[in-house]
PDB file of N, CA and C in Angstrom:
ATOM      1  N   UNK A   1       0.797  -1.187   0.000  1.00  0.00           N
ATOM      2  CA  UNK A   1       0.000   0.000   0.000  1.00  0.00           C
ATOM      3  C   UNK A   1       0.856   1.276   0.000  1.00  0.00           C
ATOM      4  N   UNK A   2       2.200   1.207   0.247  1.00  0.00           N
ATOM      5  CA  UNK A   2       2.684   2.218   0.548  1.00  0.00           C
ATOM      6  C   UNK A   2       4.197   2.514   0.267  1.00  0.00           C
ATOM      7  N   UNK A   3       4.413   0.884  -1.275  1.00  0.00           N
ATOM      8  CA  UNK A   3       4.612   1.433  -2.241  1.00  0.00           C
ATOM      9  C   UNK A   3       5.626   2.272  -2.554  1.00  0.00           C
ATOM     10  N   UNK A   4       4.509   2.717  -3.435  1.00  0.00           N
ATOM     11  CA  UNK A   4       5.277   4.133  -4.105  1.00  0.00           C
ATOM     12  C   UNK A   4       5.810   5.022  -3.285  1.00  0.00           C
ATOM     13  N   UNK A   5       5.291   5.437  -1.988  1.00  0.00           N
ATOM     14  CA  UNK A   5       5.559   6.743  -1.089  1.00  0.00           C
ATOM     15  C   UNK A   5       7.383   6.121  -0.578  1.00  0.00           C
ATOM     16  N   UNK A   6       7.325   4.619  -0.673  1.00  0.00           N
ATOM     17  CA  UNK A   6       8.350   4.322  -0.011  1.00  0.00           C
ATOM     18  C   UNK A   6       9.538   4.454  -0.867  1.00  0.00           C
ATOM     19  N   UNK A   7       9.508   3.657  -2.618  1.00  0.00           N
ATOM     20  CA  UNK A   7      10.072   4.078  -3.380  1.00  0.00           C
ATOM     21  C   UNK A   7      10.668   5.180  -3.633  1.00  0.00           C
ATOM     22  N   UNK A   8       9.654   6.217  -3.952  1.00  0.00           N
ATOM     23  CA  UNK A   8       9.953   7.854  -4.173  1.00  0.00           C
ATOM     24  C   UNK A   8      10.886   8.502  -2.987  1.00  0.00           C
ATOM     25  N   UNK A   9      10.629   8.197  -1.596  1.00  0.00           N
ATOM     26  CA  UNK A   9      11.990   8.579  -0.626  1.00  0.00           C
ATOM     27  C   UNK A   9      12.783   7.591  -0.618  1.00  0.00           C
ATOM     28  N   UNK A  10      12.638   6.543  -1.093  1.00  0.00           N
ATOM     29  CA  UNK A  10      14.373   6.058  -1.076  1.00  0.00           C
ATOM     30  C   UNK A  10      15.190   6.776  -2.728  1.00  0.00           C
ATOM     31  N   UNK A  11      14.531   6.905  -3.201  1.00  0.00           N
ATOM     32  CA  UNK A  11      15.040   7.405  -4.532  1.00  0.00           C
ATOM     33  C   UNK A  11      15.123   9.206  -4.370  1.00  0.00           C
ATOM     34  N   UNK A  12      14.689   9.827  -3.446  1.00  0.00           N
ATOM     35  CA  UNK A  12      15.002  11.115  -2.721  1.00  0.00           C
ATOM     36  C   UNK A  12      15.729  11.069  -1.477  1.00  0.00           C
ATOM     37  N   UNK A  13      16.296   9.865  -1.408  1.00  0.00           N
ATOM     38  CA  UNK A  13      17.277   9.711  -0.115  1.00  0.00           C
ATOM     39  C   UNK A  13      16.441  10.055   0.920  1.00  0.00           C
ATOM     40  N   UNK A  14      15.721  10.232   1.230  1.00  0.00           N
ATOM     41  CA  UNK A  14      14.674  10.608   2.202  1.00  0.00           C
ATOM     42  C   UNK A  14      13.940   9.798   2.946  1.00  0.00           C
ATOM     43  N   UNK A  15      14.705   9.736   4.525  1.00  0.00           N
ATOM     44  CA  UNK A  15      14.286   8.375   5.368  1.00  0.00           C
ATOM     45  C   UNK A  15      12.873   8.677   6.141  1.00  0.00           C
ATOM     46  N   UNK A  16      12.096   9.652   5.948  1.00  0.00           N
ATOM     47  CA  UNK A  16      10.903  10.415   6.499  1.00  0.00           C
ATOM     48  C   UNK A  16      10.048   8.939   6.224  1.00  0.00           C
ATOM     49  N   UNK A  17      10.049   8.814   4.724  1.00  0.00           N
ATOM     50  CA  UNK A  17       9.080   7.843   4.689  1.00  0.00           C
ATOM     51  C   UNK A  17       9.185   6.450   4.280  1.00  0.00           C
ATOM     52  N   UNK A  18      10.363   6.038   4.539  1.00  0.00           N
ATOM     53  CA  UNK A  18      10.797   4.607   4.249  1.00  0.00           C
ATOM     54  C   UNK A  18      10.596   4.202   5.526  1.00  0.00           C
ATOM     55  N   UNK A  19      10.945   2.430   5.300  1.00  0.00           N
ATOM     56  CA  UNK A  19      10.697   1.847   5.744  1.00  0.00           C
ATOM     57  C   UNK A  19      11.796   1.204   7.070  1.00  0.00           C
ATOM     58  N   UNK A  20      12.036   1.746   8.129  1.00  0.00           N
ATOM     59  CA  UNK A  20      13.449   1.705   9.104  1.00  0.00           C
ATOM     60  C   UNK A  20      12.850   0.720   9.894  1.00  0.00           C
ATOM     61  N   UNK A  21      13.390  -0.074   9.982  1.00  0.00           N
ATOM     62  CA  UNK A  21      12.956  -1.031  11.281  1.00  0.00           C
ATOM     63  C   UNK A  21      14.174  -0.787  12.029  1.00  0.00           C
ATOM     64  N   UNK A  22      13.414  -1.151  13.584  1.00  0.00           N
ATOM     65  CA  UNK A  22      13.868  -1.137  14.813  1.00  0.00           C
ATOM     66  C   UNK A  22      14.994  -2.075  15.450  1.00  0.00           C
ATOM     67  N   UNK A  23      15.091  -3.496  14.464  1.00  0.00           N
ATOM     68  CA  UNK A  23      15.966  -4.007  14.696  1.00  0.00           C
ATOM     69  C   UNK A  23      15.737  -5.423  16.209  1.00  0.00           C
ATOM     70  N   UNK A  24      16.324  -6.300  16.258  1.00  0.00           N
ATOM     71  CA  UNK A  24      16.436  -7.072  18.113  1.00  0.00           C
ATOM     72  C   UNK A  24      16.129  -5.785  19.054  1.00  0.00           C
ATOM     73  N   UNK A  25      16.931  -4.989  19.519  1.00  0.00           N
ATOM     74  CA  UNK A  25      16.769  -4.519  20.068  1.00  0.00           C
ATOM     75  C   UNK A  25      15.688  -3.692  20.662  1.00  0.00           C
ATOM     76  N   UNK A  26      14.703  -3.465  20.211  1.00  0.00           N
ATOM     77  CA  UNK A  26      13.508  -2.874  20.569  1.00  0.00           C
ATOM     78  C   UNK A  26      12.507  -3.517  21.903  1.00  0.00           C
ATOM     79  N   UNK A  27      12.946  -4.499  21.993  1.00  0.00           N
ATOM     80  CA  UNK A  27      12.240  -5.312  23.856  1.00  0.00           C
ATOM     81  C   UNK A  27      13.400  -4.620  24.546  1.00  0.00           C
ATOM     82  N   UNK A  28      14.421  -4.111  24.321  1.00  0.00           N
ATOM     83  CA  UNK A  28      15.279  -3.729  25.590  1.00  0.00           C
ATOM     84  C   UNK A  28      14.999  -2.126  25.766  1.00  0.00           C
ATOM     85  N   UNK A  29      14.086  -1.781  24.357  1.00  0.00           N
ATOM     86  CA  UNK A  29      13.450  -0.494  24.758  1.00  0.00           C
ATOM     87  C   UNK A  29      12.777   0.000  25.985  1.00  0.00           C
ATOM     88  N   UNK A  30      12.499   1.299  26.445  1.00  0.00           N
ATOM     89  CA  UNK A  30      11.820   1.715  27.528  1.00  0.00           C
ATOM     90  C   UNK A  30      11.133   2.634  27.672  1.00  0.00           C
ATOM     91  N   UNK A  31      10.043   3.293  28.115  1.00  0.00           N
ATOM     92  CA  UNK A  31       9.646   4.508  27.589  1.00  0.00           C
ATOM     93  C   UNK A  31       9.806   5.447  28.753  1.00  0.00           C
ATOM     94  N   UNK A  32      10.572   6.377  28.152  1.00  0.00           N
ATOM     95  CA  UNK A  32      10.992   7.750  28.548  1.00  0.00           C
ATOM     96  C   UNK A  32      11.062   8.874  27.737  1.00  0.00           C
ATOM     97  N   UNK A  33      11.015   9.250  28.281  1.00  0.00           N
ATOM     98  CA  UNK A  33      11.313  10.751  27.205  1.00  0.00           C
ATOM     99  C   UNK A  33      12.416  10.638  26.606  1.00  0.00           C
ATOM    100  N   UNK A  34      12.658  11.216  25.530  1.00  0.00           N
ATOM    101  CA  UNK A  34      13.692  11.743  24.179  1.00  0.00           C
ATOM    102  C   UNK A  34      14.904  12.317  25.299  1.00  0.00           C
ATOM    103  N   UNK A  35      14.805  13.421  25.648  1.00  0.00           N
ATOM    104  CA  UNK A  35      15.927  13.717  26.439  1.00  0.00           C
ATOM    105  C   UNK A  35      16.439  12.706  27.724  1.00  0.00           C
ATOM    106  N   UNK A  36      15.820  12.172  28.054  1.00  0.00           N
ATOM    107  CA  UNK A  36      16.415  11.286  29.099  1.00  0.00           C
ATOM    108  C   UNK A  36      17.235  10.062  28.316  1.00  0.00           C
ATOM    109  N   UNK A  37      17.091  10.057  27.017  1.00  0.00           N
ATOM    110  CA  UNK A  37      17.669   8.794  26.295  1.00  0.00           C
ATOM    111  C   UNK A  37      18.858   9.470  25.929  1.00  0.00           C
ATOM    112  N   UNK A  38      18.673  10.448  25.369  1.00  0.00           N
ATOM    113  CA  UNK A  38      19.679  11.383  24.622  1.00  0.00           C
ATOM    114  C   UNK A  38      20.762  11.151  25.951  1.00  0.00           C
ATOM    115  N   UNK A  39      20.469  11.762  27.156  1.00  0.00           N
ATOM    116  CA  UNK A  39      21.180  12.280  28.313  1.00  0.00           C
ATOM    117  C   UNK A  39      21.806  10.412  28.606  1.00  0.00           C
ATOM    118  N   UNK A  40      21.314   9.281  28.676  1.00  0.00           N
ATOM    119  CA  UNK A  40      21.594   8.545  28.864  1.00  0.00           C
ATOM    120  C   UNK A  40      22.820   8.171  28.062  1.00  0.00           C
ATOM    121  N   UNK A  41      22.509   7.951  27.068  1.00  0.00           N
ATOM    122  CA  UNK A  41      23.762   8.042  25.770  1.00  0.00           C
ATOM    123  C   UNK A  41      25.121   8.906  25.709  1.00  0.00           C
ATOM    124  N   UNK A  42      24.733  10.193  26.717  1.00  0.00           N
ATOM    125  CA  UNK A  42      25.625  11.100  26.297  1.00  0.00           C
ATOM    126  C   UNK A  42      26.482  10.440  27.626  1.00  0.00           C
ATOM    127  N   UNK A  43      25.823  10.169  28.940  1.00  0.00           N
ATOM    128  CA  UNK A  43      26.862  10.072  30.148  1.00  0.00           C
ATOM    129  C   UNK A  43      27.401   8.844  29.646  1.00  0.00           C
ATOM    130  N   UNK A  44      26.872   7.604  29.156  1.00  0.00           N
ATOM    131  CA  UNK A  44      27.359   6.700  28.977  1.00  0.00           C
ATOM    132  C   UNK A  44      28.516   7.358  27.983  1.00  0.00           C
ATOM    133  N   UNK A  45      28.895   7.638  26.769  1.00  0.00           N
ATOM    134  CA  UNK A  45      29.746   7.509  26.267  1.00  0.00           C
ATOM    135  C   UNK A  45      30.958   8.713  26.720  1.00  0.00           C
ATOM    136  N   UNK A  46      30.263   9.555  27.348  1.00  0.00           N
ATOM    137  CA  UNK A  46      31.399  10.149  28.349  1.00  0.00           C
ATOM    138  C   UNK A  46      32.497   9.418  29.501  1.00  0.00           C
ATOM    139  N   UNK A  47      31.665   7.952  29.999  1.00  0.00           N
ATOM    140  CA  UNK A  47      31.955   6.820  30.569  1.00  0.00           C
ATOM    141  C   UNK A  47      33.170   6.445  29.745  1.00  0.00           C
ATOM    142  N   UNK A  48      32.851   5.775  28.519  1.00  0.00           N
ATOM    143  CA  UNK A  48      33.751   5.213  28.078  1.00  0.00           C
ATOM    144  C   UNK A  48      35.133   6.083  27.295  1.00  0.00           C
ATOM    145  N   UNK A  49      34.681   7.204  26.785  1.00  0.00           N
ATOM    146  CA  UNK A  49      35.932   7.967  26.786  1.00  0.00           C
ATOM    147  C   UNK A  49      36.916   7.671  27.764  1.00  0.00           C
ATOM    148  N   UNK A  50      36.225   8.512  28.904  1.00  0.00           N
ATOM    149  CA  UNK A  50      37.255   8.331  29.725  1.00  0.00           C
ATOM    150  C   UNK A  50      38.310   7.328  30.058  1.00  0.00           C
ATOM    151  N   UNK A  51      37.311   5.868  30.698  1.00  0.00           N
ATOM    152  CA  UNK A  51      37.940   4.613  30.418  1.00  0.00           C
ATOM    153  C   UNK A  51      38.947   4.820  29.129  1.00  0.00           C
ATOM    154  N   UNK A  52      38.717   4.822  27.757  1.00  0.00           N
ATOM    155  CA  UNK A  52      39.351   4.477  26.776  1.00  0.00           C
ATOM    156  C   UNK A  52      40.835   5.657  27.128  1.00  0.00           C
ATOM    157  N   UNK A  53      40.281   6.620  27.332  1.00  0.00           N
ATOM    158  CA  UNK A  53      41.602   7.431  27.406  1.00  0.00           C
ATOM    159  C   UNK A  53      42.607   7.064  29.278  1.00  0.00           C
ATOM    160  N   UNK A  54      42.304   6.586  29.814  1.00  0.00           N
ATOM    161  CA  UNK A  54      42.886   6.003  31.027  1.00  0.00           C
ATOM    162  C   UNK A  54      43.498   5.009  30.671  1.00  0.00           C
ATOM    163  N   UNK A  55      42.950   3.887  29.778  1.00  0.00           N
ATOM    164  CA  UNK A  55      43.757   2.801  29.421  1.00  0.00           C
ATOM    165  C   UNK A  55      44.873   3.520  27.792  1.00  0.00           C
ATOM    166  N   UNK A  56      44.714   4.276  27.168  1.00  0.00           N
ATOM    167  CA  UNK A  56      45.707   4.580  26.517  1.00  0.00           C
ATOM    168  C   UNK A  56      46.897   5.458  26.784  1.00  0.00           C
ATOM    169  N   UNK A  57      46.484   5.909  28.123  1.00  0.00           N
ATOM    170  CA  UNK A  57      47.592   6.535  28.896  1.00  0.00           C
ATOM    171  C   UNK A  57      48.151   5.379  29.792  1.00  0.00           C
ATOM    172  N   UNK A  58      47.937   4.456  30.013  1.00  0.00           N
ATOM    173  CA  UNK A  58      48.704   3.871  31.068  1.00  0.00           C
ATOM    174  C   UNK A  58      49.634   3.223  30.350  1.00  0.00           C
TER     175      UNK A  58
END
């Protein structure tokens, strides 16, 4: 049914209306707000910087 709309943005590079799946991972989803995920992501990989740069200094 939806086709053409899907065609026409992949052929406009345009992921608005294609078809993205979520992938395994979506049961380990949770619902929160957008910024609390964002914020989650950001401390976590501030986490591992660090780590990564502690172990390339030692």
């Amino acid at each position: 049914m939806t086709r053409d709309i899907r065609q026409a943005a992949a052929k406009a590079n345009s992921p608005e209306y294609m078809s993205l799946w979520a992938g395994q991972g979506l049961r380990l989803a949770n619902d929160q707000p957008a910024a609390s995920t964002v914020k989650q992501t950001i401390d976590e990989a501030s986490i591992f910087v660090q780590r990564f740069l502690t172990m390339r200094n030692s």
